[in-house]
N, C-alpha and C. Protein backbone atom coordinates (compact mmCIF):
# COMPACT_ATOMS: atom_id res chain seq x y z
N UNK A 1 -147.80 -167.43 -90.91
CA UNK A 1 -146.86 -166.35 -91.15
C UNK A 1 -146.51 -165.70 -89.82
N UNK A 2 -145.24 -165.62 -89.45
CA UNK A 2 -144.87 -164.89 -88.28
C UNK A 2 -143.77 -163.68 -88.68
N UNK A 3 -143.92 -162.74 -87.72
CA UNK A 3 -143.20 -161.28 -87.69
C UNK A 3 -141.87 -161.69 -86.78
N UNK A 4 -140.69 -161.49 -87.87
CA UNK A 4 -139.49 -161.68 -87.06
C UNK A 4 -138.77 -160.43 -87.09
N UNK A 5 -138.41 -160.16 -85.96
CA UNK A 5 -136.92 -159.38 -86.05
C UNK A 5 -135.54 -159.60 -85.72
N UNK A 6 -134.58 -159.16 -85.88
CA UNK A 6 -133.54 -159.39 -86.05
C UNK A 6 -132.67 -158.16 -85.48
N UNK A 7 -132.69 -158.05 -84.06
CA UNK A 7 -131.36 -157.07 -82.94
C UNK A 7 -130.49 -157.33 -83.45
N UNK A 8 -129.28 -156.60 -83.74
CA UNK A 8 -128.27 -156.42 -82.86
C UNK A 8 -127.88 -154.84 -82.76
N UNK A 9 -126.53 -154.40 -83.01
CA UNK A 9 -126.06 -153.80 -81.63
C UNK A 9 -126.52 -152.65 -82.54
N UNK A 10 -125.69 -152.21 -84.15
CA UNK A 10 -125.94 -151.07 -84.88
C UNK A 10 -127.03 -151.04 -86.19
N UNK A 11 -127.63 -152.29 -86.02
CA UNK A 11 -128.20 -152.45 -87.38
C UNK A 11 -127.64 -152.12 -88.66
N UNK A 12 -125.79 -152.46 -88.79
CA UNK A 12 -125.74 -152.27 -89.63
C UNK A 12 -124.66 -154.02 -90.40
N UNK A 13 -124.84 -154.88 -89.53
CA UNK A 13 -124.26 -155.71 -90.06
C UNK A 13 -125.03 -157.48 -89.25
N UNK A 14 -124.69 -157.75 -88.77
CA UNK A 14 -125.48 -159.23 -88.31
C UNK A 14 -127.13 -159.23 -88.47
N UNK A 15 -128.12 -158.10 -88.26
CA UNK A 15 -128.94 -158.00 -88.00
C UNK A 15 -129.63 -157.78 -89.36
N UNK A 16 -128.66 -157.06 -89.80
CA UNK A 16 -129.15 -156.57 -91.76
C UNK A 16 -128.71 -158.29 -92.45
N UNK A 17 -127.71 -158.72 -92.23
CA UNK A 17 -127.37 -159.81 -92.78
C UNK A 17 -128.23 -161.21 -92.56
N UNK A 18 -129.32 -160.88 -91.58
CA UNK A 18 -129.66 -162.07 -90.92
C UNK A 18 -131.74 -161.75 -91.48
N UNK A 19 -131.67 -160.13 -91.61
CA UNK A 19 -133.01 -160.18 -92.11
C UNK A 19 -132.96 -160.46 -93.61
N UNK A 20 -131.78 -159.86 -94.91
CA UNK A 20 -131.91 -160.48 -95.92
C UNK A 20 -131.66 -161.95 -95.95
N UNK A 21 -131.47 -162.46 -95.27
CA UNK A 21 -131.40 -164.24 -95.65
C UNK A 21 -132.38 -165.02 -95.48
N UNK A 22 -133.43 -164.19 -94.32
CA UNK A 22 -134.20 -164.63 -93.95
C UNK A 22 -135.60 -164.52 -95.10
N UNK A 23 -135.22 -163.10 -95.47
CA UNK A 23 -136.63 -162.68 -96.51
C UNK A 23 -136.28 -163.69 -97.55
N UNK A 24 -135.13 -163.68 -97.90
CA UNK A 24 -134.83 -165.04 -99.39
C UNK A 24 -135.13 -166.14 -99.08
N UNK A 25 -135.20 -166.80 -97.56
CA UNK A 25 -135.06 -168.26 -97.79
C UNK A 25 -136.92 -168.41 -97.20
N UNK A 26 -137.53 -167.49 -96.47
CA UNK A 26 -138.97 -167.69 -95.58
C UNK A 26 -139.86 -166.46 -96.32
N UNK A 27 -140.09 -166.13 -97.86
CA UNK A 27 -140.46 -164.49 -97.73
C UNK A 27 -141.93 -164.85 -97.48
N UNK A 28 -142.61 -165.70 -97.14
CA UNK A 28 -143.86 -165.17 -96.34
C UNK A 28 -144.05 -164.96 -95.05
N UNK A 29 -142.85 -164.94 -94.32
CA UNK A 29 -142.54 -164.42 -93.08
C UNK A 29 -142.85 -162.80 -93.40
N UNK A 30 -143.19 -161.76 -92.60
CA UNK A 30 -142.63 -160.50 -92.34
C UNK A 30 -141.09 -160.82 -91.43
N UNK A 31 -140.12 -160.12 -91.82
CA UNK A 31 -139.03 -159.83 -91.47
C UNK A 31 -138.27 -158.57 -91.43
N UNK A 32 -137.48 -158.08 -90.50
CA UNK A 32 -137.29 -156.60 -90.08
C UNK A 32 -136.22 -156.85 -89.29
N UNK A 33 -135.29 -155.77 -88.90
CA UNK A 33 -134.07 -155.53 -88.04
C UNK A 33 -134.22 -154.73 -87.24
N UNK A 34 -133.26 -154.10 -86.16
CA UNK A 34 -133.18 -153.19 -85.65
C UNK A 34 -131.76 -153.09 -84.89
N UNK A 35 -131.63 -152.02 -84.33
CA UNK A 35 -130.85 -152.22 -83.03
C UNK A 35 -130.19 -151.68 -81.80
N UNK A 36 -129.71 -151.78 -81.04
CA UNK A 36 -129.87 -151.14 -79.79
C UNK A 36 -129.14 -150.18 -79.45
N UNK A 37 -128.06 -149.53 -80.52
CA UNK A 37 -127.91 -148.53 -79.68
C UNK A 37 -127.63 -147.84 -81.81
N UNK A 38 -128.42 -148.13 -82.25
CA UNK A 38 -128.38 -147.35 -83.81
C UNK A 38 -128.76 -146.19 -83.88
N UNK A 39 -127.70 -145.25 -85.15
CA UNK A 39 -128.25 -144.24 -85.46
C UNK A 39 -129.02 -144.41 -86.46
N UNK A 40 -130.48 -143.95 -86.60
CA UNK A 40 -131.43 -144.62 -87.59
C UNK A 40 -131.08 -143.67 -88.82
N UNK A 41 -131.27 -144.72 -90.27
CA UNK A 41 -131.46 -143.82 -91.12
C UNK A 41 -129.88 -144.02 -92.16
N UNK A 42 -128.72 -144.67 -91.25
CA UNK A 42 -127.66 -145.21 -92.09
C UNK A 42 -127.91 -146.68 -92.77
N UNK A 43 -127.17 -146.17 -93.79
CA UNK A 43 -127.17 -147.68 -95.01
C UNK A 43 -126.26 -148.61 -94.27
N UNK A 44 -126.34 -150.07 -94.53
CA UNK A 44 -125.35 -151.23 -94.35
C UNK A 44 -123.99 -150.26 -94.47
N UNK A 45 -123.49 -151.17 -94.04
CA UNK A 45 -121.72 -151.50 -94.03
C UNK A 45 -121.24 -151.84 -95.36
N UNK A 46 -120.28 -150.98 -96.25
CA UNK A 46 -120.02 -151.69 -97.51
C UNK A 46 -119.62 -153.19 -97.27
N UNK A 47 -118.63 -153.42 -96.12
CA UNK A 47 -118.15 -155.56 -95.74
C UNK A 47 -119.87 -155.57 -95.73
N UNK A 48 -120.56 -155.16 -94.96
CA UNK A 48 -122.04 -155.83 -94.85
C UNK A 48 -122.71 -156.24 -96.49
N UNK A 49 -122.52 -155.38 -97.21
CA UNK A 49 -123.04 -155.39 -98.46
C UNK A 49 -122.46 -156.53 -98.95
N UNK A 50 -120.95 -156.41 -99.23
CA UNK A 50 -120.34 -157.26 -99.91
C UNK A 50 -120.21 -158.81 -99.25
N UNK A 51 -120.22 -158.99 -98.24
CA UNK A 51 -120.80 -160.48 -97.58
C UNK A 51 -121.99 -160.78 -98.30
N UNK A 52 -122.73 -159.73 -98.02
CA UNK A 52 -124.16 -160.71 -98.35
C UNK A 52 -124.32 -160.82 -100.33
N UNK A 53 -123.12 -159.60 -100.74
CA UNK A 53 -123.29 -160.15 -102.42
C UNK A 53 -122.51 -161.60 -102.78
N UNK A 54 -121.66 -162.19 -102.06
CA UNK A 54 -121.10 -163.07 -102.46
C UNK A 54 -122.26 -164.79 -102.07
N UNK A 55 -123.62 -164.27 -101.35
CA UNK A 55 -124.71 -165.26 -101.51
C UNK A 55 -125.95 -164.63 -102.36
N UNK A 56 -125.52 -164.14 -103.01
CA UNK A 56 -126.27 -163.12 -104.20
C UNK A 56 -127.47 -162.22 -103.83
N UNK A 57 -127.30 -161.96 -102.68
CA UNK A 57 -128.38 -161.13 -101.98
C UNK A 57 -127.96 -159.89 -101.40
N UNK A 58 -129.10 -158.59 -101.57
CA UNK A 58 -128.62 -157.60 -101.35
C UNK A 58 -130.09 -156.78 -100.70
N UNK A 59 -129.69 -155.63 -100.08
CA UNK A 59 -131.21 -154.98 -99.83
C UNK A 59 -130.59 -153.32 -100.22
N UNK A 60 -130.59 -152.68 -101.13
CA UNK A 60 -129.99 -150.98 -101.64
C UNK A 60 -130.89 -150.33 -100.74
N UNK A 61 -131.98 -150.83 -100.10
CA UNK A 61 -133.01 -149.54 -99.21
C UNK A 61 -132.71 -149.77 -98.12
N UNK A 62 -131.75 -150.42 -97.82
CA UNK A 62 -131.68 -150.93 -95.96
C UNK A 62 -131.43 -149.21 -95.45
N UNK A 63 -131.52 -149.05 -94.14
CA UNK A 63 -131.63 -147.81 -93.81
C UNK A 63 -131.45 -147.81 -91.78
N UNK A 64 -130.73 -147.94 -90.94
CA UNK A 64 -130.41 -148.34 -89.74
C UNK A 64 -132.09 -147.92 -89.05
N UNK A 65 -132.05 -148.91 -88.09
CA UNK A 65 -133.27 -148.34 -87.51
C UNK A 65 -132.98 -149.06 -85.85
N UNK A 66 -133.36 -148.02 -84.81
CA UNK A 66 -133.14 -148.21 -83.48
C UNK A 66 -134.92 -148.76 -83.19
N UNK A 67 -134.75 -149.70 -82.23
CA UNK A 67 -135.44 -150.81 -81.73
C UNK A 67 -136.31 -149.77 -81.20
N UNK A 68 -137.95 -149.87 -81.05
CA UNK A 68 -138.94 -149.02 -80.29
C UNK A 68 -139.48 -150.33 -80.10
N UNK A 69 -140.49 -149.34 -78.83
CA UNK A 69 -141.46 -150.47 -78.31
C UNK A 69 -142.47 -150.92 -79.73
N UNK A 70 -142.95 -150.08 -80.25
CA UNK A 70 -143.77 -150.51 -81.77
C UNK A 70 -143.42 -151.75 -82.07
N UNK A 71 -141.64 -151.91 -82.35
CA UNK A 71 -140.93 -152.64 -83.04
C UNK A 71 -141.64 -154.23 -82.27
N UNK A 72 -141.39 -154.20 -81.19
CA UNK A 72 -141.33 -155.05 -80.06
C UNK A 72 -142.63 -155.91 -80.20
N UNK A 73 -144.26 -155.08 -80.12
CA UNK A 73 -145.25 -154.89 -80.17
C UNK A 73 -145.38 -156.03 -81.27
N UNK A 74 -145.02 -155.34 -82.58
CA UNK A 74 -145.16 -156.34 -83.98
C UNK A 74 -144.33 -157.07 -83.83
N UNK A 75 -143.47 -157.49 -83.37
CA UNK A 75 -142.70 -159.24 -83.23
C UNK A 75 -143.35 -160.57 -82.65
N UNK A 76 -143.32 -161.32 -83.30
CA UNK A 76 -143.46 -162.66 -82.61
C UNK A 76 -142.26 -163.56 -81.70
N UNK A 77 -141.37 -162.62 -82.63
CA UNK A 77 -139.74 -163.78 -82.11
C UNK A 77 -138.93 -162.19 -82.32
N UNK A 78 -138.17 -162.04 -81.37
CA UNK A 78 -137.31 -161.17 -81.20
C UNK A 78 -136.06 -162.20 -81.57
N UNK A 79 -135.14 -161.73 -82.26
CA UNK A 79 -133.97 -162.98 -82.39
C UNK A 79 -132.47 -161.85 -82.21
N UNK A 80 -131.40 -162.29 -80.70
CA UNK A 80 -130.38 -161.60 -80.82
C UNK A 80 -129.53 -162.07 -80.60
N UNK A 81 -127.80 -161.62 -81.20
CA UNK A 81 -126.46 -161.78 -81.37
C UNK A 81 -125.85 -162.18 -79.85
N UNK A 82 -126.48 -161.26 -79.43
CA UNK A 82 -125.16 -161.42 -77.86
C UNK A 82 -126.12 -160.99 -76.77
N UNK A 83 -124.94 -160.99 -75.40
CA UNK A 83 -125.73 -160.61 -74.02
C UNK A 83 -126.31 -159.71 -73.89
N UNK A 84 -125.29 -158.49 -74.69
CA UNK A 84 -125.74 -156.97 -74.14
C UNK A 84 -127.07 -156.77 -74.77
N UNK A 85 -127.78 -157.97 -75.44
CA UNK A 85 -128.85 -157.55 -76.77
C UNK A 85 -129.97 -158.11 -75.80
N UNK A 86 -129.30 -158.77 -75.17
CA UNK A 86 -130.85 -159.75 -74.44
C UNK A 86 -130.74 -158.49 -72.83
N UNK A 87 -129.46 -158.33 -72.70
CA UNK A 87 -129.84 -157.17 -71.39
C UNK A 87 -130.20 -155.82 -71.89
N UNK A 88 -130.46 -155.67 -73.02
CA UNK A 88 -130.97 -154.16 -73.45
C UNK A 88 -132.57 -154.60 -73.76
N UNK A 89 -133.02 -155.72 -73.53
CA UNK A 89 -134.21 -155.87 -73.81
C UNK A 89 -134.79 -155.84 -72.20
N UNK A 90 -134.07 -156.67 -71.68
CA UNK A 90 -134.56 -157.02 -69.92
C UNK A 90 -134.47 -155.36 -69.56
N UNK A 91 -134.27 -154.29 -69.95
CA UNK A 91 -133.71 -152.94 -69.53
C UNK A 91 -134.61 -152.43 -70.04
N UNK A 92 -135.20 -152.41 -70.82
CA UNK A 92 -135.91 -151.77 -72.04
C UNK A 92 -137.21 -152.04 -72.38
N UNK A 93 -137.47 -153.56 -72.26
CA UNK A 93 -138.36 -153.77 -72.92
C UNK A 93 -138.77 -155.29 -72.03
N UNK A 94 -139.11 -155.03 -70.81
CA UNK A 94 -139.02 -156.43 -70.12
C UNK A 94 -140.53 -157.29 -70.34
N UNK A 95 -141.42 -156.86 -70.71
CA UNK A 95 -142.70 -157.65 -71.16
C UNK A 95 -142.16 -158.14 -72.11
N UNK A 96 -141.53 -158.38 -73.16
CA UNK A 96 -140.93 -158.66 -74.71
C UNK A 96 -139.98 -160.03 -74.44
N UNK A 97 -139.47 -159.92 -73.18
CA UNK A 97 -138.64 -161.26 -73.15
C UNK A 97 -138.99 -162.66 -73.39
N UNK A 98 -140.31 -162.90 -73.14
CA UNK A 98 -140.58 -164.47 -73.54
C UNK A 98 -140.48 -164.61 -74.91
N UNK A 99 -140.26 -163.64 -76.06
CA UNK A 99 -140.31 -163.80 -77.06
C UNK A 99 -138.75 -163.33 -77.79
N UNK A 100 -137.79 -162.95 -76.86
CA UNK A 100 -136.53 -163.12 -77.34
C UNK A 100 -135.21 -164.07 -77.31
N UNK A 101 -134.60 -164.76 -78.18
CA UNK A 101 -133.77 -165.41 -78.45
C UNK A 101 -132.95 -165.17 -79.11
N UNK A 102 -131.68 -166.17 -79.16
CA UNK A 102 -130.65 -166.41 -80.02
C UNK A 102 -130.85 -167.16 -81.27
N UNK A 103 -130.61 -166.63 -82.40
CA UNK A 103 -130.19 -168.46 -83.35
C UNK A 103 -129.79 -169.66 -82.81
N UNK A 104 -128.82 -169.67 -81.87
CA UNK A 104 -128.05 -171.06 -81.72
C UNK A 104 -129.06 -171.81 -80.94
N UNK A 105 -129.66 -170.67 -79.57
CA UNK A 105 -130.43 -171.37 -78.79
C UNK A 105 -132.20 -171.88 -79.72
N UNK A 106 -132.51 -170.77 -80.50
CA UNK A 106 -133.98 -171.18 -81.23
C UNK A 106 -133.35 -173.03 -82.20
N UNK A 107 -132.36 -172.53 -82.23
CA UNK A 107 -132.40 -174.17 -83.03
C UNK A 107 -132.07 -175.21 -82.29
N UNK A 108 -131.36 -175.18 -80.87
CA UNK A 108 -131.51 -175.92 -80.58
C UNK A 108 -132.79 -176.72 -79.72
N UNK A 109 -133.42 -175.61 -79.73
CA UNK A 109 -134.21 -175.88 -78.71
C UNK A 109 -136.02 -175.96 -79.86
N UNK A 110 -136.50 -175.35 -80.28
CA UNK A 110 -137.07 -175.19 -80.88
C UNK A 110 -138.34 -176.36 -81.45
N UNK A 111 -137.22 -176.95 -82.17
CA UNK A 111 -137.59 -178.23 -82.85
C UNK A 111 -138.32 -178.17 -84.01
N UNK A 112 -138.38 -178.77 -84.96
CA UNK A 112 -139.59 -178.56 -86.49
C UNK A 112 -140.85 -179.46 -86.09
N UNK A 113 -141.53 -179.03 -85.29
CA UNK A 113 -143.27 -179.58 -85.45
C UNK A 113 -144.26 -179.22 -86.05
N UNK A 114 -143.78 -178.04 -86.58
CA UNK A 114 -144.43 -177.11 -87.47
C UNK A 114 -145.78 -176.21 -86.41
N UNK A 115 -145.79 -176.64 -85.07
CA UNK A 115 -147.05 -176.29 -84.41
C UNK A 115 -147.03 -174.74 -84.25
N UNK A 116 -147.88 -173.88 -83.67
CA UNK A 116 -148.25 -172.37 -83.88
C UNK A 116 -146.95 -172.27 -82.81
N UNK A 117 -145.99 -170.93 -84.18
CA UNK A 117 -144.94 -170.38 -83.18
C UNK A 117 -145.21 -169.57 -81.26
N UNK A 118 -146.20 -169.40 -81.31
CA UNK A 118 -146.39 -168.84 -80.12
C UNK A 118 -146.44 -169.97 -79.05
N UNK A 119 -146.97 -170.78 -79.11
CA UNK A 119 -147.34 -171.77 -78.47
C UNK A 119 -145.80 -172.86 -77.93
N UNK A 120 -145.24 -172.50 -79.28
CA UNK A 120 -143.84 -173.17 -78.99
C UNK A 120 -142.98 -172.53 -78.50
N UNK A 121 -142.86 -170.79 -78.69
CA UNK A 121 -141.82 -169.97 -77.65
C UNK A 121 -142.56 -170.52 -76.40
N UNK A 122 -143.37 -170.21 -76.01
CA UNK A 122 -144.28 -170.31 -74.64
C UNK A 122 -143.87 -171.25 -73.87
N UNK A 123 -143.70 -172.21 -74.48
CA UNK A 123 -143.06 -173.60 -73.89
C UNK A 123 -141.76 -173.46 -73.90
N UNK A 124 -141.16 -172.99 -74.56
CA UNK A 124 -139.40 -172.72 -73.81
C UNK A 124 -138.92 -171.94 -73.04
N UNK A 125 -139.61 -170.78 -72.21
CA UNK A 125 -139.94 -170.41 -71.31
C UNK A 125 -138.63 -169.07 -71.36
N UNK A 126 -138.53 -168.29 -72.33
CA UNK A 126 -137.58 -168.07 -72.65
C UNK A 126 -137.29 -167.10 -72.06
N UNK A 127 -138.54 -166.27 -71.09
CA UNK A 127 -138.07 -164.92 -70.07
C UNK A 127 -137.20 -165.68 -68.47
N UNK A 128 -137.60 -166.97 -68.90
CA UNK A 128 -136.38 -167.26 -67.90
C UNK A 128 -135.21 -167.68 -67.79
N UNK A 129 -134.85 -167.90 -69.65
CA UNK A 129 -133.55 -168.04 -69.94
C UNK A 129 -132.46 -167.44 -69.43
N UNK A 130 -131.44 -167.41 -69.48
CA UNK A 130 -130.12 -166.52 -69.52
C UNK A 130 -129.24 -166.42 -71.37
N UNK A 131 -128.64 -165.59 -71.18
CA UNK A 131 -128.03 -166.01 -72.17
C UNK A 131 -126.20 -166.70 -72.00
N UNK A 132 -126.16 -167.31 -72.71
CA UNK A 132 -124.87 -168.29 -72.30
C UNK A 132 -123.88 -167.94 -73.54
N UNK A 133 -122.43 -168.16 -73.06
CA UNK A 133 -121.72 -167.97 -74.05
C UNK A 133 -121.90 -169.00 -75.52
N UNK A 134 -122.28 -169.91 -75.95
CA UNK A 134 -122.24 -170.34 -76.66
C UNK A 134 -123.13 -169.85 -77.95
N UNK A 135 -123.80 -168.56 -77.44
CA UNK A 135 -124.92 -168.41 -78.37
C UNK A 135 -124.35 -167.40 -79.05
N UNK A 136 -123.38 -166.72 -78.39
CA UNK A 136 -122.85 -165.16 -79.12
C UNK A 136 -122.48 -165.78 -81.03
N UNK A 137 -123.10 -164.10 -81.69
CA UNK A 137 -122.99 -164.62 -83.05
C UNK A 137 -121.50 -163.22 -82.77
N UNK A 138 -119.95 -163.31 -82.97
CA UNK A 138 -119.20 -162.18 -82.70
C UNK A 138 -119.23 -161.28 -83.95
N UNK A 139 -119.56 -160.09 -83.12
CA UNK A 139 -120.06 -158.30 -83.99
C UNK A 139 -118.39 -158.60 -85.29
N UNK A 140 -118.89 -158.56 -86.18
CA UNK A 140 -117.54 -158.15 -87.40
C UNK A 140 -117.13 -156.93 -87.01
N UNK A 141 -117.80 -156.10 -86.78
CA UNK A 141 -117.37 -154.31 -86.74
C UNK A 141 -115.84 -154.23 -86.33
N UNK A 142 -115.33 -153.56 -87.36
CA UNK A 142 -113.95 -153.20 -86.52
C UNK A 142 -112.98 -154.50 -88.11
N UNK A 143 -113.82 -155.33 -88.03
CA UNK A 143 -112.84 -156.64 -89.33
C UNK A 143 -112.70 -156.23 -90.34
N UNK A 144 -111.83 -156.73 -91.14
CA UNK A 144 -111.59 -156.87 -92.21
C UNK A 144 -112.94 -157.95 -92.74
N UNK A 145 -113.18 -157.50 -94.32
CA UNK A 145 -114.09 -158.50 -94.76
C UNK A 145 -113.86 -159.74 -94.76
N UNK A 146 -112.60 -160.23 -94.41
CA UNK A 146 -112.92 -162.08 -94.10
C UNK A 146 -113.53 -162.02 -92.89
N UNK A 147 -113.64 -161.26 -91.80
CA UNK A 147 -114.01 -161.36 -90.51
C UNK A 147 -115.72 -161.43 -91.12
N UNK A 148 -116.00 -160.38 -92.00
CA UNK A 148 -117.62 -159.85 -92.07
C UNK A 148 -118.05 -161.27 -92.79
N UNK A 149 -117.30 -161.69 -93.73
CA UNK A 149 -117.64 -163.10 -94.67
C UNK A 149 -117.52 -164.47 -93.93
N UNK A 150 -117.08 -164.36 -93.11
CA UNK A 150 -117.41 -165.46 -91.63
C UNK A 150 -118.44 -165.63 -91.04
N UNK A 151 -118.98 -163.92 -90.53
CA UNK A 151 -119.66 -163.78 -89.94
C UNK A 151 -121.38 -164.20 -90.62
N UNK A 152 -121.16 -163.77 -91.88
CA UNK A 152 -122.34 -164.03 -93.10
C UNK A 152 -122.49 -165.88 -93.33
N UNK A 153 -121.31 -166.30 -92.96
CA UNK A 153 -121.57 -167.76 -93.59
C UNK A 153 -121.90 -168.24 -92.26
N UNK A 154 -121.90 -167.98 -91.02
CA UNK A 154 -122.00 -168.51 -89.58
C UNK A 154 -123.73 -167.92 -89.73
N UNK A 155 -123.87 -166.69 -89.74
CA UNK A 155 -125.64 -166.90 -90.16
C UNK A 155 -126.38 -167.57 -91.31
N UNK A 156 -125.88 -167.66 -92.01
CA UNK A 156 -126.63 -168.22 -93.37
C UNK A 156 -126.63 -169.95 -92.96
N UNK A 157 -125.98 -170.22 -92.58
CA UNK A 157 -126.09 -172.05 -91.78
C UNK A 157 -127.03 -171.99 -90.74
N UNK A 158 -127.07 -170.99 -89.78
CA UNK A 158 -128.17 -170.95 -89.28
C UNK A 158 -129.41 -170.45 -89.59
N UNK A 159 -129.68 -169.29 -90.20
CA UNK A 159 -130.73 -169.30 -90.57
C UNK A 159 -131.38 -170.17 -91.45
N UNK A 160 -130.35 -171.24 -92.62
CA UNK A 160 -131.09 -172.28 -93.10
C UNK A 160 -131.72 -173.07 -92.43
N UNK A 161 -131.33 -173.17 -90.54
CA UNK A 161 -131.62 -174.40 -90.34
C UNK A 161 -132.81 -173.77 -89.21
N UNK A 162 -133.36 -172.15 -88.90
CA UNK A 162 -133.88 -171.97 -88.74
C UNK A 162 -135.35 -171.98 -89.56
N UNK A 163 -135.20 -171.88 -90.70
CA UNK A 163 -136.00 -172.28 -91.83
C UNK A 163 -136.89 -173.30 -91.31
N UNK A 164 -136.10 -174.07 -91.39
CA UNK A 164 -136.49 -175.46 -91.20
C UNK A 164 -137.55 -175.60 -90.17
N UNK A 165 -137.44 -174.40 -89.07
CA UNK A 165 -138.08 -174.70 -88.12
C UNK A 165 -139.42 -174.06 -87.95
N UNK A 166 -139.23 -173.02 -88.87
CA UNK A 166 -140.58 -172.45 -88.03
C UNK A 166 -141.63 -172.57 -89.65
């Protein structure tokens, strides 16, 4: 069983969308959100809600919550959207980096051996990563719900195939 979280920017849409998919498809994982520049204590995004009802999943107690060191502390895998998420960690929280990533990059890199997750971040050496454009998951905020229902089906493919991995 590993402790995941899930950055991004307001905790109120990629990060909420990416911890309910995760609790449905891994729930003996612990799983949790946060994010980096949130006001704690706001509900999802109604597009946030309604993305994630059209894969029949919902969380009514979600509640925004800004990233602390605590948060950091209890993670095994920090998992984030974009640059500014991996430079608010190098800013913030720079012991924490070997244990933060992207989706695109944890799957590609990762692999299913099933061996102890620590052992396998460790080996991808990930405080010396960068982050590269190909990994950005793009913030809906600001879309219309086809933008937010894009954004929900672009995580839900990955997190299935993160599944897979750990």
């Amino acid at each position: 069983m590993a402790n995941l979280l899930f950055l991004c920017t307001g905790n109120a849409a990629r990060s909420v969308m990416a911890t309910v998919m995760m609790r449905s498809r891994c729930p003996h994982h612990e799983t949790q959100g946060a994010g980096t520049f949130s006001i704690s204590g706001l509900p999802m995004s109604q597009r946030t809600r309604t993305a994630l009802s059209k894969f029949n999943l919902s969380n009514p107690n979600h509640r925004s919550h800004q990233l602390e060191e605590r948060d950091c502390e209890w993670a095994d895998l920090i998992m984030i959207f974009e640059k500014e998420h991996h430079e608010y960690i190098a800013r913030n929280h720079t012991k924490f980096l070997s244990i933060v990533s992207s989706l695109p990059r944890l799957i590609r890199d990762l692999g299913d051996n099933y061996q102890n997750l620590a052992l396998r971040l460790k080996e991808l050496n990930l405080d010396r990563e960068k982050f590269e454009p190909w990994e950005e998951i793009t913030d809906p905020a600001g879309g219309d719900q086809d933008v937010f229902d894009s954004c929900a089906t672009e995580i839900s493919i990955l997190i299935d195939q993160l599944a897979l991995r750990i």
